[in-house]
Protein backbone atom coordinates (compact mmCIF):
# COMPACT_ATOMS: atom_id res chain seq x y z
CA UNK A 1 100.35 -42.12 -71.47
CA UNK A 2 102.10 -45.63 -70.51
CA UNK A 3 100.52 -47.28 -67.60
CA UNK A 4 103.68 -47.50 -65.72
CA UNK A 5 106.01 -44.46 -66.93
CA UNK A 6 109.50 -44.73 -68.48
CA UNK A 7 110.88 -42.36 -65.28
CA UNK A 8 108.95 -44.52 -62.56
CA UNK A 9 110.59 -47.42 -63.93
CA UNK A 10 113.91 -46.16 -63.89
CA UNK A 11 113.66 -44.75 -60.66
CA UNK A 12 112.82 -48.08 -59.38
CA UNK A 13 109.79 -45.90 -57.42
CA UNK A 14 107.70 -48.48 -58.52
CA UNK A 15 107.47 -52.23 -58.39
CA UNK A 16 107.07 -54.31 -61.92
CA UNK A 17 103.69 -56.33 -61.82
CA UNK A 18 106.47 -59.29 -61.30
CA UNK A 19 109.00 -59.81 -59.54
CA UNK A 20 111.50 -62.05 -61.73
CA UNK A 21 115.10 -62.65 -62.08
CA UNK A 22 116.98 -61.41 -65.10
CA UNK A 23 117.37 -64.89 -66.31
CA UNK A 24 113.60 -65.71 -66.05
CA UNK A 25 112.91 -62.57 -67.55
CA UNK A 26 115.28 -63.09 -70.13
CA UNK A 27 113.69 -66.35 -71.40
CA UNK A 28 110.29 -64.65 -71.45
CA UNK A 29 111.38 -61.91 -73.93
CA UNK A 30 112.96 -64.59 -75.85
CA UNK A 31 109.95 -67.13 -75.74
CA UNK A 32 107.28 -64.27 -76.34
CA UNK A 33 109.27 -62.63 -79.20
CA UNK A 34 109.55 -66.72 -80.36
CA UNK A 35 105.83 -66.96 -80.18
CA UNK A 36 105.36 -63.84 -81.91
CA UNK A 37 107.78 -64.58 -85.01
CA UNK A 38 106.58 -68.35 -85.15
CA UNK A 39 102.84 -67.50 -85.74
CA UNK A 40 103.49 -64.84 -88.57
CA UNK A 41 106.39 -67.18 -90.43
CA UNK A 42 105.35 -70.59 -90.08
CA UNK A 43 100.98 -70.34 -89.39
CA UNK A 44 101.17 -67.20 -91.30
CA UNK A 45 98.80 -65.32 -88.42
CA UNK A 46 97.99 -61.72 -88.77
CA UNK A 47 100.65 -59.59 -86.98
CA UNK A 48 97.78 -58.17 -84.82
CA UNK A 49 96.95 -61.45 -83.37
CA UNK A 50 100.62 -62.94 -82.91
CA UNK A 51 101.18 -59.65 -80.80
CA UNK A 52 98.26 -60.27 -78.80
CA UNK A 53 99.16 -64.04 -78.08
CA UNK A 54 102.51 -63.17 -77.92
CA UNK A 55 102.28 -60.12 -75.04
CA UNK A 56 100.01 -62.69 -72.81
CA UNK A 57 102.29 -65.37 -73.59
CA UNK A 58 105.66 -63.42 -72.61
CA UNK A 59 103.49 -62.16 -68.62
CA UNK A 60 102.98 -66.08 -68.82
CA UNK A 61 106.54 -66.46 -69.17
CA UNK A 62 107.72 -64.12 -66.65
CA UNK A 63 105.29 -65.84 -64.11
CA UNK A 64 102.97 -62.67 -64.05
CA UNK A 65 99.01 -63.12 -63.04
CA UNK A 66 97.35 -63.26 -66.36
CA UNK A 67 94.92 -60.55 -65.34
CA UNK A 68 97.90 -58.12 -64.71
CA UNK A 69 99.63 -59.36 -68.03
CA UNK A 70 96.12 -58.56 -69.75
CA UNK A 71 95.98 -55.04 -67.90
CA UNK A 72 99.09 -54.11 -69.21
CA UNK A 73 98.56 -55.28 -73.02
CA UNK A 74 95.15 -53.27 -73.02
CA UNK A 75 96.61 -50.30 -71.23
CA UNK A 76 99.24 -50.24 -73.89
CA UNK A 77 97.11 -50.84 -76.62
CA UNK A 78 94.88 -47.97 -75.37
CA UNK A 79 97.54 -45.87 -75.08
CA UNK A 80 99.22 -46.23 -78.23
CA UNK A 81 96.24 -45.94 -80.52
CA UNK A 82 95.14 -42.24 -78.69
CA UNK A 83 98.21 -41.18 -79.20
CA UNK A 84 99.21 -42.50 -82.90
CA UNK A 85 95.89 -43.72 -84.55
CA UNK A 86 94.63 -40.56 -85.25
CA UNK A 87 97.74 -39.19 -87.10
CA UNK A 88 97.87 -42.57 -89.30
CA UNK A 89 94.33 -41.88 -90.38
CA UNK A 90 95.10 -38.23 -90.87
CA UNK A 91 98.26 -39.59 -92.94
CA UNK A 92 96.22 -42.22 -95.15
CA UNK A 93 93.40 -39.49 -95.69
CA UNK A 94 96.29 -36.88 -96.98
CA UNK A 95 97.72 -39.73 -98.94
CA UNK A 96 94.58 -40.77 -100.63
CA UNK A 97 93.84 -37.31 -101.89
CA UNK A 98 97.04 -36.90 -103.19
CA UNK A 99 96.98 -40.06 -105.41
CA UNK A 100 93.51 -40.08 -106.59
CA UNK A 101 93.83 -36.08 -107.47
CA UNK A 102 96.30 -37.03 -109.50
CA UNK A 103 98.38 -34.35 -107.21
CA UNK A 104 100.94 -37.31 -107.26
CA UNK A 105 100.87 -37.52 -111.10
CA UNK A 106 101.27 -34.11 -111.45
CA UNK A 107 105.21 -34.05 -109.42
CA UNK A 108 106.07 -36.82 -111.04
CA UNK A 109 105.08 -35.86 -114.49
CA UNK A 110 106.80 -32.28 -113.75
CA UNK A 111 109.95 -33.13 -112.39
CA UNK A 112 110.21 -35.76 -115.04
CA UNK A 113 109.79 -33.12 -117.62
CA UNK A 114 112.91 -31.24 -116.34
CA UNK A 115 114.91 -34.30 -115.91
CA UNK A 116 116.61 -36.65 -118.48
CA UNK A 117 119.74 -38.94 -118.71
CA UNK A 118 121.94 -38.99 -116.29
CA UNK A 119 119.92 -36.58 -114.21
CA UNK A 120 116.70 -39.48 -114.44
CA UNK A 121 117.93 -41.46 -110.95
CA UNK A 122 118.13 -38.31 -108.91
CA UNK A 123 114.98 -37.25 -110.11
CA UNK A 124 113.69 -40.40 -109.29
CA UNK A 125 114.43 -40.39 -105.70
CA UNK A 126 113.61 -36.87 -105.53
CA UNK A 127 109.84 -37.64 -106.57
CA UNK A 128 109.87 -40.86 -103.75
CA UNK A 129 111.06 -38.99 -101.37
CA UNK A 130 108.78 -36.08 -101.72
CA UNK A 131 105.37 -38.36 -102.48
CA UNK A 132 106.63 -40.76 -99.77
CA UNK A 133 106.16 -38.46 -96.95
CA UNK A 134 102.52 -38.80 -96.50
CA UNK A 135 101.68 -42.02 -98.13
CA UNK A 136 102.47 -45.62 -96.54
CA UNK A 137 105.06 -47.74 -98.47
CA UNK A 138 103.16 -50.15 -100.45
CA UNK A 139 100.37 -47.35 -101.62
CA UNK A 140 103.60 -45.37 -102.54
CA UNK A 141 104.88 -48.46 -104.40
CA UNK A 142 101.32 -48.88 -106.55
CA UNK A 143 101.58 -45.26 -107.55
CA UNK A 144 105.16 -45.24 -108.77
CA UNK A 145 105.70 -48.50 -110.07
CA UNK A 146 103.39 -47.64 -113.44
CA UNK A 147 106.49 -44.45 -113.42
CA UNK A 148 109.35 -46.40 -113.20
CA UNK A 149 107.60 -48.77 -115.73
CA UNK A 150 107.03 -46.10 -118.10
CA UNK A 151 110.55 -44.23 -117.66
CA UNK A 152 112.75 -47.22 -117.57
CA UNK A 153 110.74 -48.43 -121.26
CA UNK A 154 110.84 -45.23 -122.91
CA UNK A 155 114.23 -43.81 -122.36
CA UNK A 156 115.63 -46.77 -122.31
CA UNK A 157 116.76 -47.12 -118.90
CA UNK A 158 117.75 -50.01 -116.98
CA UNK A 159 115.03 -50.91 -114.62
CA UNK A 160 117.70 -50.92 -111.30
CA UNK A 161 119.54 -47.68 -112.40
CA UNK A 162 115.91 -45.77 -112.28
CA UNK A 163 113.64 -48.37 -109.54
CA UNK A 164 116.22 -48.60 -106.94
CA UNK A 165 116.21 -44.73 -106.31
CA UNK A 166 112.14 -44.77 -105.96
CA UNK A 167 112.65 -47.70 -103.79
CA UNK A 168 114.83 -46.10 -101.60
CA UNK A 169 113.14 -42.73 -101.34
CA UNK A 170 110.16 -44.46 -99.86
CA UNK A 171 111.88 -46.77 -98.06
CA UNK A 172 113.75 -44.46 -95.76
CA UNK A 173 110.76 -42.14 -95.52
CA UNK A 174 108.79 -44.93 -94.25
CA UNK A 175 111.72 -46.28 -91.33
CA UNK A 176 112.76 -42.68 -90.78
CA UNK A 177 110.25 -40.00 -90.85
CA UNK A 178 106.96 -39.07 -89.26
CA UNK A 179 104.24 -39.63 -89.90
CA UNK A 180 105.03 -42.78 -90.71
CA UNK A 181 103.77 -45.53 -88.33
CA UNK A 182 106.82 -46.86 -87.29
CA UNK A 183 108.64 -43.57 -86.33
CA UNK A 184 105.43 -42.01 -84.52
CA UNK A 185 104.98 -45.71 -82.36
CA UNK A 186 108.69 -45.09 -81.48
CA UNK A 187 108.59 -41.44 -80.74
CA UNK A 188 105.56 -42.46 -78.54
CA UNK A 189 107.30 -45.06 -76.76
CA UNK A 190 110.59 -42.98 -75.90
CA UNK A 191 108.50 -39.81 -75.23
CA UNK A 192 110.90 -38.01 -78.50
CA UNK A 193 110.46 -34.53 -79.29
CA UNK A 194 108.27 -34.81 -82.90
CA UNK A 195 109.91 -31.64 -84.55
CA UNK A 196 113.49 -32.66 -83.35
CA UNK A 197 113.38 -36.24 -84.79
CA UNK A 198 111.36 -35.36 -87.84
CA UNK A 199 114.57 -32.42 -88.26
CA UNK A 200 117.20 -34.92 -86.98
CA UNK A 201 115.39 -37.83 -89.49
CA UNK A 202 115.55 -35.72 -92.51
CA UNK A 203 119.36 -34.81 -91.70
CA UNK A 204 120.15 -38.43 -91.53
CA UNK A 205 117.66 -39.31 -94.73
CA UNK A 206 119.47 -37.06 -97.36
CA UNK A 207 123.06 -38.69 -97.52
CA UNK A 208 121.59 -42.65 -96.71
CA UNK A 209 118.85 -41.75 -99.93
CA UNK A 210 121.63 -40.86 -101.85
CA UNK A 211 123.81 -43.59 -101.30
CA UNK A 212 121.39 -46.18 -101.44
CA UNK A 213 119.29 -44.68 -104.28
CA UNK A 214 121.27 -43.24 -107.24
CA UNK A 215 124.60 -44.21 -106.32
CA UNK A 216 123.66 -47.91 -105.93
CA UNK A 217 121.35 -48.30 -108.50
CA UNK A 218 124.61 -48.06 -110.77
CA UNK A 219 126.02 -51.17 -108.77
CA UNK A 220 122.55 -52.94 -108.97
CA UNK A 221 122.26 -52.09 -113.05
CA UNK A 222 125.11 -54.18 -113.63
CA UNK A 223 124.32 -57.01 -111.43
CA UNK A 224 120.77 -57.65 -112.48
CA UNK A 225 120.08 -56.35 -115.89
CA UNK A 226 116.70 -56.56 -116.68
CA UNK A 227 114.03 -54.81 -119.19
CA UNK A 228 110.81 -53.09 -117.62
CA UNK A 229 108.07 -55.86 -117.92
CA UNK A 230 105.29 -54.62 -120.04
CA UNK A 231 102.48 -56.25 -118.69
CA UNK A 232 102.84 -54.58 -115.40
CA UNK A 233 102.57 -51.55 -116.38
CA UNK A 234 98.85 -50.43 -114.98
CA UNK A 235 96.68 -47.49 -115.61
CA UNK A 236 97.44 -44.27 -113.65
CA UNK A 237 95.08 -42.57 -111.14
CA UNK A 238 95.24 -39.00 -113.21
CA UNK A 239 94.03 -40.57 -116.50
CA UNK A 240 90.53 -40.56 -115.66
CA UNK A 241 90.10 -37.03 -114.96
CA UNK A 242 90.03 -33.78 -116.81
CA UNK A 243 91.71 -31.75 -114.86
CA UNK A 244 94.78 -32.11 -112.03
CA UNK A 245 96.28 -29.55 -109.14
CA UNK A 246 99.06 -27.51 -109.86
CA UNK A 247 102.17 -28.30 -108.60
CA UNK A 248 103.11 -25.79 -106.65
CA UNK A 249 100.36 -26.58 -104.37
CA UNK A 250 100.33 -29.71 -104.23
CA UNK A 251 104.20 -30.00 -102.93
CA UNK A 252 102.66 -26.79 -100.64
CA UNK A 253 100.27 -29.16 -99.24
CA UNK A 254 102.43 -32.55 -99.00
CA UNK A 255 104.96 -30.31 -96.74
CA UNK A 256 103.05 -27.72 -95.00
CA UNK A 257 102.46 -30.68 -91.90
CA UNK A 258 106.27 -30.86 -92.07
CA UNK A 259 107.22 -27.24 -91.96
CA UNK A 260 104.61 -26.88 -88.90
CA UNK A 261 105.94 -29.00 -87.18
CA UNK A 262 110.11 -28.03 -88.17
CA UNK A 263 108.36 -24.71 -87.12
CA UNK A 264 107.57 -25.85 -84.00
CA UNK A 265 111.07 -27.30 -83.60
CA UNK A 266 112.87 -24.36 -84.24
CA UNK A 267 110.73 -22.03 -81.86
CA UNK A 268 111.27 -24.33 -79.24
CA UNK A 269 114.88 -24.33 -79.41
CA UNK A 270 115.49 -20.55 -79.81
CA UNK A 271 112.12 -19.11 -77.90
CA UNK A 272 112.68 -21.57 -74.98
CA UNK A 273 109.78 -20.16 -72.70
CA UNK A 274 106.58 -22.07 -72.69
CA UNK A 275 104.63 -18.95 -71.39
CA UNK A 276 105.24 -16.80 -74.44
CA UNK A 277 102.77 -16.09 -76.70
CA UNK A 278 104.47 -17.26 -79.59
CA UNK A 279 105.71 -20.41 -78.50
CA UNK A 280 102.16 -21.50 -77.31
CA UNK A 281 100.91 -20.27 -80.93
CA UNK A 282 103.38 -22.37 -82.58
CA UNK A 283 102.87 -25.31 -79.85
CA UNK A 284 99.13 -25.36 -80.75
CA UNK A 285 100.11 -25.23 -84.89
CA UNK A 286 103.21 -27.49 -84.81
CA UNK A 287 101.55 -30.84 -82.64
CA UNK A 288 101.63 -33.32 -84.97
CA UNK A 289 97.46 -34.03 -85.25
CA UNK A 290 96.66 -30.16 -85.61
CA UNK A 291 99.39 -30.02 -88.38
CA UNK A 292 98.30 -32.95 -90.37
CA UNK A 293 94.66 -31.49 -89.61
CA UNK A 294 95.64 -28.47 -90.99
CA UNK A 295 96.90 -30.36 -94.48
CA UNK A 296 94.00 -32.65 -94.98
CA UNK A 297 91.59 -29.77 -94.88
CA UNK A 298 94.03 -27.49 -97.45
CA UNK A 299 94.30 -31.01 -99.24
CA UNK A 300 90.57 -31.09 -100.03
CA UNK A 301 90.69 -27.37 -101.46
CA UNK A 302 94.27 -27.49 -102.93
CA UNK A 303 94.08 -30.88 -104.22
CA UNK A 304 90.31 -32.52 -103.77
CA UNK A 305 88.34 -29.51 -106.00
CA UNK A 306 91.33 -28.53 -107.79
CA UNK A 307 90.82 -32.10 -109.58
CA UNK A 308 86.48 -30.85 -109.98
CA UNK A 309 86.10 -33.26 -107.27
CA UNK A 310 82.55 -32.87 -105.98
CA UNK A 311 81.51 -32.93 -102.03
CA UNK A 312 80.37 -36.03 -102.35
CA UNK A 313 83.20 -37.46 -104.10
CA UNK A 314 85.65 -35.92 -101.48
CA UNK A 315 83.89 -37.53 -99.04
CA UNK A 316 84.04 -41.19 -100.64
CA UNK A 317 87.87 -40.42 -100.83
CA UNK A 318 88.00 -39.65 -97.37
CA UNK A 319 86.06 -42.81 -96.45
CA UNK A 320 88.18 -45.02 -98.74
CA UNK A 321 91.28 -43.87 -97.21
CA UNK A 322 90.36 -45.54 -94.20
CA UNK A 323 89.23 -49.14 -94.82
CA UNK A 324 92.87 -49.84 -95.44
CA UNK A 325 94.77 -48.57 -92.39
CA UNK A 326 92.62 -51.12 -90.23
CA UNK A 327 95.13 -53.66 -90.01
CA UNK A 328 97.92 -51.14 -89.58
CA UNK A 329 96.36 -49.57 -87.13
CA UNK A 330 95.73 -52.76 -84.74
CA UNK A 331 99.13 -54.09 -85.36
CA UNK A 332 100.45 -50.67 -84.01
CA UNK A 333 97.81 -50.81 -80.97
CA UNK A 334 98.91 -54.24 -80.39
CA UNK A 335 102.38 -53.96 -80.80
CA UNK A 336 102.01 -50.57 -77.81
CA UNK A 337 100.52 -53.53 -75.66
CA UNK A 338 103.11 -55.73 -76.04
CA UNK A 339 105.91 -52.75 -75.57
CA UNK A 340 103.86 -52.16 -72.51
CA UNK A 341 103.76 -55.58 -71.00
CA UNK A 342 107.81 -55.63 -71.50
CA UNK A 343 107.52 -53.01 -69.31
CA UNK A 344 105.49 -53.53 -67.25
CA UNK A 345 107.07 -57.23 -66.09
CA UNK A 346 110.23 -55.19 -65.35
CA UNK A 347 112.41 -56.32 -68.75
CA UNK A 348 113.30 -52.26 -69.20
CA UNK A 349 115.09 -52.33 -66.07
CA UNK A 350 116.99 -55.37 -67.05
CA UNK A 351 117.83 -53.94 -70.15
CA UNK A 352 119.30 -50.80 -68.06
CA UNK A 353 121.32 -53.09 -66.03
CA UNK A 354 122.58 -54.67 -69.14
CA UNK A 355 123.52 -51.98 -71.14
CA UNK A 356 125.17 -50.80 -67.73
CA UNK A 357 127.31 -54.33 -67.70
CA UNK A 358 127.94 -54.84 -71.40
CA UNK A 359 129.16 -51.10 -71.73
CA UNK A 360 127.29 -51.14 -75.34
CA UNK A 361 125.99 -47.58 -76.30
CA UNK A 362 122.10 -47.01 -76.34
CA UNK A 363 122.11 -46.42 -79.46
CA UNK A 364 124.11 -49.32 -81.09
CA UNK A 365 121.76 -51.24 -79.09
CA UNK A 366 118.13 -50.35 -79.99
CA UNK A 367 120.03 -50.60 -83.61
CA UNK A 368 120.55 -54.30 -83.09
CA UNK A 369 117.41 -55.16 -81.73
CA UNK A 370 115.64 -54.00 -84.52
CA UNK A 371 117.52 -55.81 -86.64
CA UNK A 372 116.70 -58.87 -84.76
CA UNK A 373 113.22 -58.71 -84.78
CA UNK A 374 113.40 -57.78 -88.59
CA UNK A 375 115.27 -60.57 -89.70
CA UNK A 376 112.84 -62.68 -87.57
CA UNK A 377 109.36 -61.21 -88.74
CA UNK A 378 110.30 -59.61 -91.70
CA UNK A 379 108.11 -56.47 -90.69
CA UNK A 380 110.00 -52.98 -90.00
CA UNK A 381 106.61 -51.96 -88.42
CA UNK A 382 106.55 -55.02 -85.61
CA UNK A 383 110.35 -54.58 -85.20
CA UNK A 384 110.39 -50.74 -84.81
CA UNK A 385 107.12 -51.36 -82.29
CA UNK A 386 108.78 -54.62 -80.32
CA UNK A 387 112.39 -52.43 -80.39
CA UNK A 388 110.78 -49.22 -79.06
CA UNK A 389 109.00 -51.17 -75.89
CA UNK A 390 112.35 -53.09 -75.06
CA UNK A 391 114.54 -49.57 -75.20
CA UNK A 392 112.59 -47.35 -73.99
CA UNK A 393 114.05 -46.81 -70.15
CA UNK A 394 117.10 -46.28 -71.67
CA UNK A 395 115.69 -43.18 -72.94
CA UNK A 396 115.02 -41.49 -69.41
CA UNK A 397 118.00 -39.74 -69.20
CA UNK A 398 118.65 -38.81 -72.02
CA UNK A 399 118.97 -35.04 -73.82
CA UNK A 400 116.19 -34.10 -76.08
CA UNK A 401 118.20 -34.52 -79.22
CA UNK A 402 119.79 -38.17 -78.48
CA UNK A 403 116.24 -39.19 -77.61
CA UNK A 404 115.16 -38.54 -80.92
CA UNK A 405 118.11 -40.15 -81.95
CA UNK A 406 117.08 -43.79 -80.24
CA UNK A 407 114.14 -43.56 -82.96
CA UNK A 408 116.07 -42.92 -85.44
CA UNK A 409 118.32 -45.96 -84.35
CA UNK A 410 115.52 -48.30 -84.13
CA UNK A 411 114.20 -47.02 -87.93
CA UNK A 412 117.41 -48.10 -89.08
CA UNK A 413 117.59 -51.23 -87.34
CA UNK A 414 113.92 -52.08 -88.68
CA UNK A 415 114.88 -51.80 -92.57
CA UNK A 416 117.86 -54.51 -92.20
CA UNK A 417 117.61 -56.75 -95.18
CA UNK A 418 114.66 -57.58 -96.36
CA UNK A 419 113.90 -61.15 -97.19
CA UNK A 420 111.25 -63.91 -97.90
CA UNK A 421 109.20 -63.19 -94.88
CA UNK A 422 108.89 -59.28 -95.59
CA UNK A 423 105.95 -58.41 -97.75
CA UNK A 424 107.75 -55.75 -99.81
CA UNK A 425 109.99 -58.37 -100.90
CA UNK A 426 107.13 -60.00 -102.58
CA UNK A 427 105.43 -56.91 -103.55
CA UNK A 428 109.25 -55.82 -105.38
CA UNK A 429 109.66 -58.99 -106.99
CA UNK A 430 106.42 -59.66 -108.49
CA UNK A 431 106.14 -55.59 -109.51
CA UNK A 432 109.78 -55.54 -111.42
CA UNK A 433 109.30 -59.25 -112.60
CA UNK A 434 112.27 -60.43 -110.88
CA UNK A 435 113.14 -63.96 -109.81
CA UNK A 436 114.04 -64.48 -105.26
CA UNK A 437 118.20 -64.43 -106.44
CA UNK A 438 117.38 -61.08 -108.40
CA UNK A 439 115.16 -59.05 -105.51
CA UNK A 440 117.56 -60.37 -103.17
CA UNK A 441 120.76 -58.80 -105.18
CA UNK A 442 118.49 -55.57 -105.57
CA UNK A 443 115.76 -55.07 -103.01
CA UNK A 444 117.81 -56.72 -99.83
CA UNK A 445 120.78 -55.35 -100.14
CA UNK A 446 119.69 -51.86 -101.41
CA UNK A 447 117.69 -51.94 -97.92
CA UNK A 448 120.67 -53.58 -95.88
CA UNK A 449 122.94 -50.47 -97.11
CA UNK A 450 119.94 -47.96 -95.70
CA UNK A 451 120.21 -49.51 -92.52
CA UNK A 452 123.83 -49.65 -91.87
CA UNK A 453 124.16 -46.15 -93.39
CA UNK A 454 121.12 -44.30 -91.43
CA UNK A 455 122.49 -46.26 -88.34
CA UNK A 456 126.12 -45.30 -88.39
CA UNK A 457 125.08 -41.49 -89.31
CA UNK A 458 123.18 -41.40 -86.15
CA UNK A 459 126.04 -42.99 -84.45
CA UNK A 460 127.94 -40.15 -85.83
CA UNK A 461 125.25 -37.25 -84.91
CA UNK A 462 125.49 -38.38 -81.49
CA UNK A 463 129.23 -37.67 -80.91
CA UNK A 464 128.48 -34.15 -82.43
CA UNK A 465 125.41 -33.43 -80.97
């Protein structure tokens, strides 16, 4: 799917489109990823376009042709949005039906019912974690803030001990797990196994959700004490209808995509013979765009006309879920160019050689970059995108597993402390009613502990596994 592949490269089989020094090549990265972070921080340019300036300006920098440089970004683009778009849209449309069903409403209220005092935080990050698999981050914020609102004011909760654990539910399913844009751009990048990472991702989610959600939300209580604000509290999707799904089915439809694909996973690993019958049935079920397929249509029965939506108000759903994903969509096309110009000017082989010299393990590496490029643009999205490009000839030879791995490395590299140039901060602050010193004690760190946590875990898997 990449215009020059990962292999080729490695092999050295094929020539880069220039043919720079490690030193010149080194200043490009540097100057292009400079160019990229400058016009999103200081002219506050959509991440779309500083990816695009910045891809032709680092094949500028490394002294390729321009129309080669502008092949490559294109190519990548190209490539990137066949392979990924789709399953975002297929993502937003699941996600849309299950807020404006009130499907969402419906876990939340039932878990709720069945939870209480000390039990409330768990529960919280149970709900997060289960709504956040299809939905993006900041729809997943809209539709539990007016929860955590309504909890924290009612039972008289501190707003940390029960909004940290929502934060962090979403927050690790959106760096972590497919189908999340960020983890599909980087299992596209470093050709990962979907099933393996999404089994390997949920393995590494459980303890880093836990230690970052309920266990420091008691940490976070004490050092910012504040009451829920009232007037933030907004009205709920559910209350305008008369009727809701059940919720058995609608946790039934949020996982069936996953259990597909885990199905897939598991055949693979204990059929292990691409000719059999069942392992091309379960190859066919468990690819990640007939599995999500397979969810939005059982979403519009299971959740869609369980709520006495009509066909043409399941059809306005569908079409609102889309408007949205737009701009996520060409920042992920553009950020596949710009992974694919790094490639293509030869920086993956210099990053080969320099792992080789510096002796630092692939892993620890991709780790770091991503926390670069997230302290310097503030998105996890651009960093997991720019991280994936720069790492992925390391991935050539290696196993299945620790190739899923590199992902997960880079997902927890791209969630490193979030600060004033990160949207979510904002979007946190303004939510809880929280002053910068406040969402910094809270939001940043509770993020900076699910990066170092997720990162040293897969650290850990890969002595194991």
């Amino acid at each position: 799917m990449t215009h020059l592949s990962v292999e080729m490269l490695a092999a050295d089989s094929v020539e880069p489109i220039t043919s720079a020094g490690h030193a010149q090549l080194g200043i490009a990265v540097l100057a292009g990823i400079a160019v990229i972070v400058l016009l999103i921080t200081k002219f506050k340019l959509h991440a779309f376009l500083a990816l695009t300036v910045g891809s032709l300006a680092l094949g500028a920098f490394a002294g390729a042709p321009l129309d080669k440089a502008i092949t490559s970004f294109t190519t990548g683009l190209g490539s990137t949005v066949a392979g990924v778009g789709v399953l975002i849209a297929l993502g937003a449309i699941l996600g849309k039906l299950l807020a404006d069903s009130g499907g969402a409403d419906q876990i939340v209220d039932t878990i709720l019912a069945k939870a209480g005092g000390r039990a409330m935080p768990w529960a919280m990050v149970l709900i997060a974690s289960v709504i956040g698999l299809p939905l993006f981050f900041e729809v997943g914020i809209v539709l539990l803030i007016p929860v955590v609102l309504m909890v924290a004011k009612r039972g008289n909760y501190s707003l940390m001990r029960i909004g940290i654990p929502a934060l962090a539910g979403l927050s690790v399913m959106h760096g972590l797990i497919p189908p999340h844009p960020g983890p599909l751009v980087a299992i596209d990048a470093v050709k990962a196994n979907l099933g393996v990472t999404l089994a390997l991702g949920v393995l590494v989610a459980i303890p880093t959700v836990i230690i970052a959600g309920p266990l420091f939300s008691r940490v976070a209580a004490r050092w910012v004490d504040v009451p829920a604000p009232e007037k933030m509290i907004p009205q709920r999707p559910s209350e305008d209808l008369e009727k809701r799904p059940g919720f058995g089915a609608t946790v039934a439809t949020v996982l069936l995509p996953v259990v597909l694909m885990l199905a897939k996973a598991l055949v693979d690993i204990v059929v292990d013979d691409p000719d059999t019958t069942v392992q091309r049935v379960f190859d066919v079920i468990g690819s990640p765009l007939i599995a999500l397929l397979a969810a939005v249509i059982v979403g519009m029965f299971t959740l869609g006309r369980a709520a006495g939506f009509t066909k043409d108000r399941l059809s306005t759903t569908v079409e609102k879920s889309l408007a949205p994903i737009a701009g996520v969509l060409m920042i992920v096309g553009a950020g596949g160019g710009f992974k694919q110009t790094l490639i293509d000017v030869g920086v993956g082989q210099m990053i080969l050689d320099f792992s080789k010299d510096w002796s630092i393990p692939a892993l620890l590496l991709a780790w770091l970059i991503a926390v670069a490029i997230r302290l310097a643009t503030g998105s996890a999205t651009v960093a997991t995108i720019s991280a994936a490009g720069l790492v992925a000839p390391l991935a050539a030879d290696m196993s299945t597993s620790h190739t899923a791995l590199l992902v997960l490395a880079i997902g927890a590299g791209s969630l490193f402390f979030s600060h004033v140039n990160d949207a979510g901060f904002w979007l946190v602050k303004e939510y809880f009613g929280l002053d910068v010193g406040q969402t910094i004690k809270t939001w940043s760190v509770m993020e900076t502990i699910i990066s170092v946590v997720a990162g040293a875990l897969v650290l850990l898997l890969s002595l194991v596994i």
